[in-house]
N, C-alpha and C. Protein backbone atom coordinates (compact mmCIF):
# COMPACT_ATOMS: atom_id res chain seq x y z
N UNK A 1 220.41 119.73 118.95
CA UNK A 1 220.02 121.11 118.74
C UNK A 1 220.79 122.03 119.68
N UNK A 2 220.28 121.39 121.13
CA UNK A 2 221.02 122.53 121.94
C UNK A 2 223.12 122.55 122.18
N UNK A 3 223.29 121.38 121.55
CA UNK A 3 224.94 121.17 121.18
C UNK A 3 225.29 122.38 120.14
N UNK A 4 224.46 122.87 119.53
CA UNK A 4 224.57 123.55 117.87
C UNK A 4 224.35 125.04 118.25
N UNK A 5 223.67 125.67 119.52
CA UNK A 5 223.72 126.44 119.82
C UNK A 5 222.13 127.03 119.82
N UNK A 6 221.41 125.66 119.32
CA UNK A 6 220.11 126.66 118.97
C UNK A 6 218.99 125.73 120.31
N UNK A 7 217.66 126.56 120.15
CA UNK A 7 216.88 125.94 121.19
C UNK A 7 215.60 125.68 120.13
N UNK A 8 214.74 124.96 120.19
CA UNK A 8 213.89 124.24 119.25
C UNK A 8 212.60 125.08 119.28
N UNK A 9 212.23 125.41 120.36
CA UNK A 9 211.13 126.39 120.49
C UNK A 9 209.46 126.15 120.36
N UNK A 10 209.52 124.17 119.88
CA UNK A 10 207.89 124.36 119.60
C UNK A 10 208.31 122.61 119.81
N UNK A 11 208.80 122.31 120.67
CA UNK A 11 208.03 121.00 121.66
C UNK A 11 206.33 120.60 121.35
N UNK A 12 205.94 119.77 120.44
CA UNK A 12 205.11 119.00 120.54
C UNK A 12 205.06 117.66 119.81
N UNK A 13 203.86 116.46 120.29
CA UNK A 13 203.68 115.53 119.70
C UNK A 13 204.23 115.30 118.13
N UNK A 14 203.48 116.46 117.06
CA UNK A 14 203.90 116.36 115.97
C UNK A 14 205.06 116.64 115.43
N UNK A 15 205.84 116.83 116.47
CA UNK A 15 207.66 117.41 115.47
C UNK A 15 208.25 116.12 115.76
N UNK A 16 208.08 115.26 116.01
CA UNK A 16 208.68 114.15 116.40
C UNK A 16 208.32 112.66 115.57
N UNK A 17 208.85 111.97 114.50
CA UNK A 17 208.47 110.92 114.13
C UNK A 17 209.97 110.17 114.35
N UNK A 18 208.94 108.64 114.43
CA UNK A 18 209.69 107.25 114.69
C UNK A 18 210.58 106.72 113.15
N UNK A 19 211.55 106.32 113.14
CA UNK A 19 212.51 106.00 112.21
C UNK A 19 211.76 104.54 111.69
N UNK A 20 212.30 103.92 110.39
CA UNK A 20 211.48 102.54 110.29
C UNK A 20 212.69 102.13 109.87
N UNK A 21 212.49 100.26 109.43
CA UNK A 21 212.98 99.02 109.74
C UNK A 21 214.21 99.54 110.49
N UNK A 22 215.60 99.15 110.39
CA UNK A 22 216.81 99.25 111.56
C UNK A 22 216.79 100.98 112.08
N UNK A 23 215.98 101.54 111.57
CA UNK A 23 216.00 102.84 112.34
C UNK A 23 214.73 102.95 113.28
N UNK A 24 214.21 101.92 113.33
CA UNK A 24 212.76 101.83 113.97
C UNK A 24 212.94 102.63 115.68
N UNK A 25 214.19 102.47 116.43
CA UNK A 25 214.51 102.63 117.69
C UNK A 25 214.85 104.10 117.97
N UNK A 26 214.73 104.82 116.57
CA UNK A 26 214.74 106.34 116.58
C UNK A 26 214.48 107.15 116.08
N UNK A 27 214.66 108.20 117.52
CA UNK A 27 213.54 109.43 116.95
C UNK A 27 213.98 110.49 116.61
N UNK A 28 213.25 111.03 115.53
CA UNK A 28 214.15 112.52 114.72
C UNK A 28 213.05 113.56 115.12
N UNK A 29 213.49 114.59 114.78
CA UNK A 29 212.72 115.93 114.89
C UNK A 29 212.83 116.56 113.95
N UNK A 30 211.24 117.14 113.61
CA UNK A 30 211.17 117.56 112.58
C UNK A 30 210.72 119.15 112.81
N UNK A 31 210.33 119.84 111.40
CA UNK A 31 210.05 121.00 111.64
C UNK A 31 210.79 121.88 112.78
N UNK A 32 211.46 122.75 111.66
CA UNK A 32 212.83 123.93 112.49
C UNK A 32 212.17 125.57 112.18
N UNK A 33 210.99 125.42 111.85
CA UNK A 33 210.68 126.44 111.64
C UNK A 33 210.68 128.11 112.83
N UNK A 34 210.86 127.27 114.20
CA UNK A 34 210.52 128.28 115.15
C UNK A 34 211.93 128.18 115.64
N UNK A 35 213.02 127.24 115.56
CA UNK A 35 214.53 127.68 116.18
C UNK A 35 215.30 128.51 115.90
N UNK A 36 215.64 128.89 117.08
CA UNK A 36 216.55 130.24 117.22
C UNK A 36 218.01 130.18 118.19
N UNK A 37 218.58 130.83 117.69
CA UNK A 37 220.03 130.66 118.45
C UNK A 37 220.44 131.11 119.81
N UNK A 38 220.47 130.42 121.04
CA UNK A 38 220.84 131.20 121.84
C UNK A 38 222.14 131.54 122.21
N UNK A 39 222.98 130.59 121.33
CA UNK A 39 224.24 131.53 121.50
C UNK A 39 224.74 132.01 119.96
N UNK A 40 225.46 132.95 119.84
CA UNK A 40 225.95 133.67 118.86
C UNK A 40 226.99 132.88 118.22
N UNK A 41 226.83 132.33 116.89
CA UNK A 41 227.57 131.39 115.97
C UNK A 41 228.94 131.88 115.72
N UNK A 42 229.52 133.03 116.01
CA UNK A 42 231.18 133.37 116.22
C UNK A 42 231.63 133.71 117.48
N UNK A 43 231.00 134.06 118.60
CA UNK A 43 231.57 134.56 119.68
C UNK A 43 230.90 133.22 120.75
N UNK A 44 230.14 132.52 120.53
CA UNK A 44 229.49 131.44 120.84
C UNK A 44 229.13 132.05 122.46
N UNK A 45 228.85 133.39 123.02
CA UNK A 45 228.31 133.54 123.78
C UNK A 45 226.60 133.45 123.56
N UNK A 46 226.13 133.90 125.16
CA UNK A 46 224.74 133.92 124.88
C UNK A 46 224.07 134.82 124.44
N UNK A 47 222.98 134.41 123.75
CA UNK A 47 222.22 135.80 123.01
C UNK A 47 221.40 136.74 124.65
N UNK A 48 221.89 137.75 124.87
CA UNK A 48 221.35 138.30 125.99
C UNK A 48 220.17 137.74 126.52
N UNK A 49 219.82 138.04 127.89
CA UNK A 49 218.45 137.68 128.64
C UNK A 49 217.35 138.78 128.21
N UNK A 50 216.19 138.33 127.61
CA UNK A 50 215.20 139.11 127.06
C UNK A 50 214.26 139.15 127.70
N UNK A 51 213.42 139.68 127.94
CA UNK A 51 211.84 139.63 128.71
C UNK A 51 210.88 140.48 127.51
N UNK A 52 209.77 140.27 127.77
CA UNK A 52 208.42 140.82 127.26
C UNK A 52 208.73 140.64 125.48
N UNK A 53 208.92 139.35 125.25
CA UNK A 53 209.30 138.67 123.97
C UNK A 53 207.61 137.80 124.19
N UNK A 54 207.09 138.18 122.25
CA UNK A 54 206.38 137.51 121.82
C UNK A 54 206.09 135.61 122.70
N UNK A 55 205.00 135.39 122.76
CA UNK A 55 205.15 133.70 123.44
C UNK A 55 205.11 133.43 121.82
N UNK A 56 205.86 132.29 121.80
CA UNK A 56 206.73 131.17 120.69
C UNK A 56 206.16 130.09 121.09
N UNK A 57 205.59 128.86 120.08
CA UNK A 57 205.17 127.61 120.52
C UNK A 57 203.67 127.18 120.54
N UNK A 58 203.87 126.06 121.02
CA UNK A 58 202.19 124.98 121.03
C UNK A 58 201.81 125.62 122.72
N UNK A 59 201.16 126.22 122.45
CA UNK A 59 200.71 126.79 124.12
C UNK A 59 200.85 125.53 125.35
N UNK A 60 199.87 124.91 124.94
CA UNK A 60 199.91 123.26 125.83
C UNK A 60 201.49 122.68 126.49
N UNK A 61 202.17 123.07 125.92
CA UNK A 61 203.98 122.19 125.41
C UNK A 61 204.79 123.41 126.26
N UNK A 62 204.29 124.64 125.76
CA UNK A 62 205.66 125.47 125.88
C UNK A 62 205.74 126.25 127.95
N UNK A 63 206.99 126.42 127.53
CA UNK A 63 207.58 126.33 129.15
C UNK A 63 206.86 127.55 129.59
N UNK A 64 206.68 127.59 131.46
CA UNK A 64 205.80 128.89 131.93
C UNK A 64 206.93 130.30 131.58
N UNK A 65 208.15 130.14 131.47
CA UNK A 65 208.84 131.56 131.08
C UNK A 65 208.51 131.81 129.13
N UNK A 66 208.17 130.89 128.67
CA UNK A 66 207.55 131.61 127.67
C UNK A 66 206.00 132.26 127.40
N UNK A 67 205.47 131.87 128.41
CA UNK A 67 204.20 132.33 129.00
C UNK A 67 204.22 134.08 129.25
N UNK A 68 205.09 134.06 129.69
CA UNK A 68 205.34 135.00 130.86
C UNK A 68 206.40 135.95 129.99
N UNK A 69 206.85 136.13 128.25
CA UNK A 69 207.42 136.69 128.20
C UNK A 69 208.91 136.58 128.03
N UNK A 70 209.58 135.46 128.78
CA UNK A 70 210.79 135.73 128.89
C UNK A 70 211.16 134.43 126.96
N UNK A 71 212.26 135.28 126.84
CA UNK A 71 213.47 134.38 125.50
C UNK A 71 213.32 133.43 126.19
N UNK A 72 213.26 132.45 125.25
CA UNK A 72 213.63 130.80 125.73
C UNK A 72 214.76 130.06 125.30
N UNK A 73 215.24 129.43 125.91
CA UNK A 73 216.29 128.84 126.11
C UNK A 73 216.33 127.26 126.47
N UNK A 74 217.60 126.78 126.87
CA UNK A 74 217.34 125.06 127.12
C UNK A 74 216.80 124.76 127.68
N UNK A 75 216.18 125.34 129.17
CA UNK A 75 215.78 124.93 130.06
C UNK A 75 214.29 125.05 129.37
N UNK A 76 213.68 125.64 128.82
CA UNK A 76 212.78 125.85 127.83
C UNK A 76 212.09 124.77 127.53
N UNK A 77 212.88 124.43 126.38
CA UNK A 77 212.75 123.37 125.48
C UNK A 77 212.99 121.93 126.13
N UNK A 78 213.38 122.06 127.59
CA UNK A 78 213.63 120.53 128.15
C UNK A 78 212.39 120.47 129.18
N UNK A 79 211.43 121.93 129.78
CA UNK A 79 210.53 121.88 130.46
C UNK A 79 209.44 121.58 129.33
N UNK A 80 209.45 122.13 128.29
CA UNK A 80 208.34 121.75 127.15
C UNK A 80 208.94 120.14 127.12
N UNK A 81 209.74 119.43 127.02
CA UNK A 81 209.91 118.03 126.78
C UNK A 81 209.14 117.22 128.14
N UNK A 82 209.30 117.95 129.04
CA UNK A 82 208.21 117.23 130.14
C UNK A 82 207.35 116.89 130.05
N UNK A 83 206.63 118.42 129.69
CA UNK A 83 205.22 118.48 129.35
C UNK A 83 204.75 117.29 128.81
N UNK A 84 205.51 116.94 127.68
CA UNK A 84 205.04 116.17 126.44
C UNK A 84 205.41 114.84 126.90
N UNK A 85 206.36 114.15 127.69
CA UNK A 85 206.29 113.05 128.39
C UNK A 85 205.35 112.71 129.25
N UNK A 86 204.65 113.77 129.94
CA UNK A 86 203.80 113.71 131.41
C UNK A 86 202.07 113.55 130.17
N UNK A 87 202.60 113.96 129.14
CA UNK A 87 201.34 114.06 128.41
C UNK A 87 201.09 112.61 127.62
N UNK A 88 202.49 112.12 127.15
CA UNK A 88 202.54 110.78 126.80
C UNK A 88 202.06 109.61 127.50
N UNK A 89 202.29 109.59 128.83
CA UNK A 89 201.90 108.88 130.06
C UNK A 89 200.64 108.97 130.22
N UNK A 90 199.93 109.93 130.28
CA UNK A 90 198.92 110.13 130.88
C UNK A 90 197.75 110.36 129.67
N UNK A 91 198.07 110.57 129.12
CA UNK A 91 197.39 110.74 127.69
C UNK A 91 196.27 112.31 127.66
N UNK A 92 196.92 113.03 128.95
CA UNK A 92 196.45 114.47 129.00
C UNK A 92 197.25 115.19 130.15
N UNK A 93 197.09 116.58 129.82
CA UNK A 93 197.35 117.49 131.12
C UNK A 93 196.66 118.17 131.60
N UNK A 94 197.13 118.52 132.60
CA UNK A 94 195.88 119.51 133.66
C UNK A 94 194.91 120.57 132.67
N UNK A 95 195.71 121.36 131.62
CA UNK A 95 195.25 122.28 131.31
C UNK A 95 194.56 122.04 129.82
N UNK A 96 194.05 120.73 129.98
CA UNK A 96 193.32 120.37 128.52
C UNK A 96 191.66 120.41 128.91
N UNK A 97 191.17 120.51 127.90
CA UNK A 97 189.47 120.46 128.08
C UNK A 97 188.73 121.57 128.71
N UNK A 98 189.47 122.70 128.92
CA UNK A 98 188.78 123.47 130.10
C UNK A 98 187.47 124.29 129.29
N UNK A 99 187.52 124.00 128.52
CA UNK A 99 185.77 124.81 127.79
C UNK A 99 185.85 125.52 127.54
N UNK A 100 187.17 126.35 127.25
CA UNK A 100 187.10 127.74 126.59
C UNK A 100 187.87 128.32 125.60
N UNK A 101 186.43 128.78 124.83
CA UNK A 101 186.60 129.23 123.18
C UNK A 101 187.55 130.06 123.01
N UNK A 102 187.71 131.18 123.27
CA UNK A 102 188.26 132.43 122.94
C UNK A 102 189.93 132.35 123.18
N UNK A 103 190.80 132.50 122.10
CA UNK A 103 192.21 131.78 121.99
C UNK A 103 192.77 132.76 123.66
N UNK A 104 192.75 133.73 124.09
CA UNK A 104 193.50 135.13 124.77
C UNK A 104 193.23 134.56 126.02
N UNK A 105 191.60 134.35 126.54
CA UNK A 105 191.29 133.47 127.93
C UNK A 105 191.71 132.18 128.13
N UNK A 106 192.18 131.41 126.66
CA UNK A 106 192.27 129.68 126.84
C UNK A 106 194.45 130.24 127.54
N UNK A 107 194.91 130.64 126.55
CA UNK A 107 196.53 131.43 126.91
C UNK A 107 196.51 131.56 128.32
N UNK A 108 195.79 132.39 128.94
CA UNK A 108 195.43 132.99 130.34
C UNK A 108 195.09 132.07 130.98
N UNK A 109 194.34 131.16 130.97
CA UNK A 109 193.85 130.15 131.97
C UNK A 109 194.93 128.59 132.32
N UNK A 110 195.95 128.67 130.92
CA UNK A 110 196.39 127.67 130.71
C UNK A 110 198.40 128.38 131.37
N UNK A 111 198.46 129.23 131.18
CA UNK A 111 199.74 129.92 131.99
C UNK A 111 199.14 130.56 133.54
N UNK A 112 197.81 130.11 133.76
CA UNK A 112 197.63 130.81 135.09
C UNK A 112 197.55 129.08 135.96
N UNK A 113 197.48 128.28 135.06
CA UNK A 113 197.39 126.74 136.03
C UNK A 113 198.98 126.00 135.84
N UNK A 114 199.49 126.70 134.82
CA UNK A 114 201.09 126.37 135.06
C UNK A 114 202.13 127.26 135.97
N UNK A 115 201.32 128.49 135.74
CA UNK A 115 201.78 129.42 137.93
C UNK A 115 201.50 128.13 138.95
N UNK A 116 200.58 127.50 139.14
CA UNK A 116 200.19 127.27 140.43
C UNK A 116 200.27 125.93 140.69
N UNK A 117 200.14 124.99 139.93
CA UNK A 117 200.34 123.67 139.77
C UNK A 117 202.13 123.58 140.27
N UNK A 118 202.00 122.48 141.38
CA UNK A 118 203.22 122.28 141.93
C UNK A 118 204.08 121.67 140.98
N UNK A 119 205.23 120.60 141.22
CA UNK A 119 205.86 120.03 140.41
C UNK A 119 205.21 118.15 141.48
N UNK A 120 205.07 118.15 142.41
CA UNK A 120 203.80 117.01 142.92
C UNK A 120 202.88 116.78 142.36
N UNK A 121 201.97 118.02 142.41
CA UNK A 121 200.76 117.82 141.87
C UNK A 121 200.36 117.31 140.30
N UNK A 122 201.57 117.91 139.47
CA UNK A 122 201.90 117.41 137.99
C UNK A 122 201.91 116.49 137.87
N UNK A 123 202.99 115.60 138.92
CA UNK A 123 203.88 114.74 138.33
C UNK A 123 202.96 113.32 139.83
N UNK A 124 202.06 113.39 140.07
CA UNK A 124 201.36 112.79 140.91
C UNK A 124 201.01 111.13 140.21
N UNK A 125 201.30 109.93 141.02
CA UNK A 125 200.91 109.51 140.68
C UNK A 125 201.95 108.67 139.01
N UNK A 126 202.74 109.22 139.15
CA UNK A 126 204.46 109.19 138.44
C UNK A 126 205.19 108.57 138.68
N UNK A 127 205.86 107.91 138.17
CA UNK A 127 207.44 107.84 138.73
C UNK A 127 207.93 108.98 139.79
N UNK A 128 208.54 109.06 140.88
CA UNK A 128 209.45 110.48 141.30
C UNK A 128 210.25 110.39 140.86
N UNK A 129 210.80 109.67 139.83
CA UNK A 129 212.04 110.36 139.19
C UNK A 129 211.48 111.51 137.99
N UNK A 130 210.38 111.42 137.41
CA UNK A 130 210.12 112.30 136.82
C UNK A 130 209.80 113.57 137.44
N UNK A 131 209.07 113.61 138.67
CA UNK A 131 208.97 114.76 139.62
C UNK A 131 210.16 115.24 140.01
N UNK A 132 211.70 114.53 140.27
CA UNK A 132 212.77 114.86 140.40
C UNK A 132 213.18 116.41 139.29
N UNK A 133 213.30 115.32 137.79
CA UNK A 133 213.74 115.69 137.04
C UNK A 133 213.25 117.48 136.54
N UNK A 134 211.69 116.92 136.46
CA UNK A 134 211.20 118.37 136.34
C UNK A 134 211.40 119.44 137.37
N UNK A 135 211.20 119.27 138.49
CA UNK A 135 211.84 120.69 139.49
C UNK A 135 213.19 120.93 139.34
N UNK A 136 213.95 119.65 138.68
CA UNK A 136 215.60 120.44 138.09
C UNK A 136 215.45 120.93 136.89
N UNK A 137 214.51 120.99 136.28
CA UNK A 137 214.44 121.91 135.22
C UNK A 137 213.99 122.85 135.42
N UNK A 138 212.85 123.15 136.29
CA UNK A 138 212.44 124.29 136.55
C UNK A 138 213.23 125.33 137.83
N UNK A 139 214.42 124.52 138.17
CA UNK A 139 214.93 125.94 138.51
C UNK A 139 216.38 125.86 137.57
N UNK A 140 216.66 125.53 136.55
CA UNK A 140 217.80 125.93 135.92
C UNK A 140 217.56 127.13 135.73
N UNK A 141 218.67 128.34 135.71
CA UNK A 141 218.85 129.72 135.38
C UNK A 141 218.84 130.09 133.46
N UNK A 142 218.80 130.99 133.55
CA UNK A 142 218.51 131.36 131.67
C UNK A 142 219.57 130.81 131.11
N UNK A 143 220.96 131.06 131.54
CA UNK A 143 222.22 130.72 130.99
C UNK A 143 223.06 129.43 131.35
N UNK A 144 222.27 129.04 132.37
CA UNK A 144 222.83 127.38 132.93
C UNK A 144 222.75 126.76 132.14
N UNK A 145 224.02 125.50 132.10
CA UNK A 145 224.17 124.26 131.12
C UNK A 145 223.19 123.26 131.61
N UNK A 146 222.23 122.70 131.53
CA UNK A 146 221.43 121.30 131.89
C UNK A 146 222.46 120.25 131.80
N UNK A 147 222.27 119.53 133.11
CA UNK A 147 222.95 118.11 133.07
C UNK A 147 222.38 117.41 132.36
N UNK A 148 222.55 117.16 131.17
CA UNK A 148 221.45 115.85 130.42
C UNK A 148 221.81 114.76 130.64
N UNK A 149 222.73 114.56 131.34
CA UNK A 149 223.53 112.91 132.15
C UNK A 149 222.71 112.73 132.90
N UNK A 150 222.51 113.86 133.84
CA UNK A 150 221.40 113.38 135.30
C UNK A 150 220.32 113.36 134.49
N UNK A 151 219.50 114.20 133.60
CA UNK A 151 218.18 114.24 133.23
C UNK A 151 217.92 112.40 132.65
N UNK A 152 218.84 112.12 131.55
CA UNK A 152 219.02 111.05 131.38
C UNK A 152 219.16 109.66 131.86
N UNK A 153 219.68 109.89 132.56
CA UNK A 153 219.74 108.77 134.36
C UNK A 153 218.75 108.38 134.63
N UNK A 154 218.29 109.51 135.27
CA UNK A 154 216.77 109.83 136.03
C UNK A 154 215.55 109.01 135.27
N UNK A 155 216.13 109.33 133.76
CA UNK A 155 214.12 109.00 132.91
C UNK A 155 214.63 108.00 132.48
N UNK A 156 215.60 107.11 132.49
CA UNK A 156 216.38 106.03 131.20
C UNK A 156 215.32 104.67 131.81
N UNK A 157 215.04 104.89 133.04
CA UNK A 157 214.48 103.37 133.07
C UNK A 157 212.89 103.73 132.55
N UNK A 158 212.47 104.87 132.79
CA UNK A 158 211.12 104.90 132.12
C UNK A 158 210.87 105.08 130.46
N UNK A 159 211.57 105.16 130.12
CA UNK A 159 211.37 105.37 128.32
C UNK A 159 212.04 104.04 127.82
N UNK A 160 212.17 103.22 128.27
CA UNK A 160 212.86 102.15 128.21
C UNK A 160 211.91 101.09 127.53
């Protein structure tokens, strides 16, 4: 996706199914309904830095700068891929179950515990290579390339 210029935008459990018999070892992604381009398909620059943009995504999944407003981008879509690993592992995250109905306070309570929650406290109890990995995602810049060599490195013995 992000080779093609676009960013995926809705990181969760369900966009993702397993391949069967000799494709059994892989995984496709489905549903493109929310991708968008961040770079421009003839000048292949970036689509400008945006703020106070609609939040895009599975609330649970999606990265704290889409919380907060800002265009999303790779770093985005590779902090929502955390999420969903740390959620795979653990079979929950911090910000599940909290008892509350009303969609605007559950948004609010669930981007106010992804402010404050360290990248330790997340990833506690982890591998540290996954605690590695995620604080290098969370400070990539809007327009930075992600090493997916190092990201890859880092998680290859745990998805293994």
């Amino acid at each position: 996706m992000h080779e093609l210029g676009y960013v995926y935008r809705d990181v969760k459990p369900e966009n993702f199914v397993m391949g069967i018999g000799k494709n059994s070892n892989d995984v496709y992604l489905i549903d493109f309904g929310l991708c968008k381009r961040f770079r421009d398909s003839h000048t292949k620059l970036f689509v400008p830095y945006k703020e106070s943009v609609s939040m895009v995504g599975t609330i649970r999944y999606s990265s704290l700068n889409s919380h907060l407003g800002i265009d999303q981008t790779r770093r985005d879509d590779l902090e929502s891929c955390m999420y969903l690993l740390i959620y795979f592992i653990r079979g929950e995250l911090p910000w599940q179950g909290l008892g509350v109905e009303h969609k605007y306070e559950k948004d609010h309570i669930i981007m106010d515990c992804k402010l404050k929650i360290t990248a330790e406290e997340l990833c506690k109890d982890l591998p540290i290579e996954i605690q590695y990995v995620f604080e290098y995602i969370k400070n990539l810049d809007y327009y930075e390339d992600p090493d997916y060599h190092y990201i890859q490195a880092e998680l290859s013995y745990i998805v293994e």
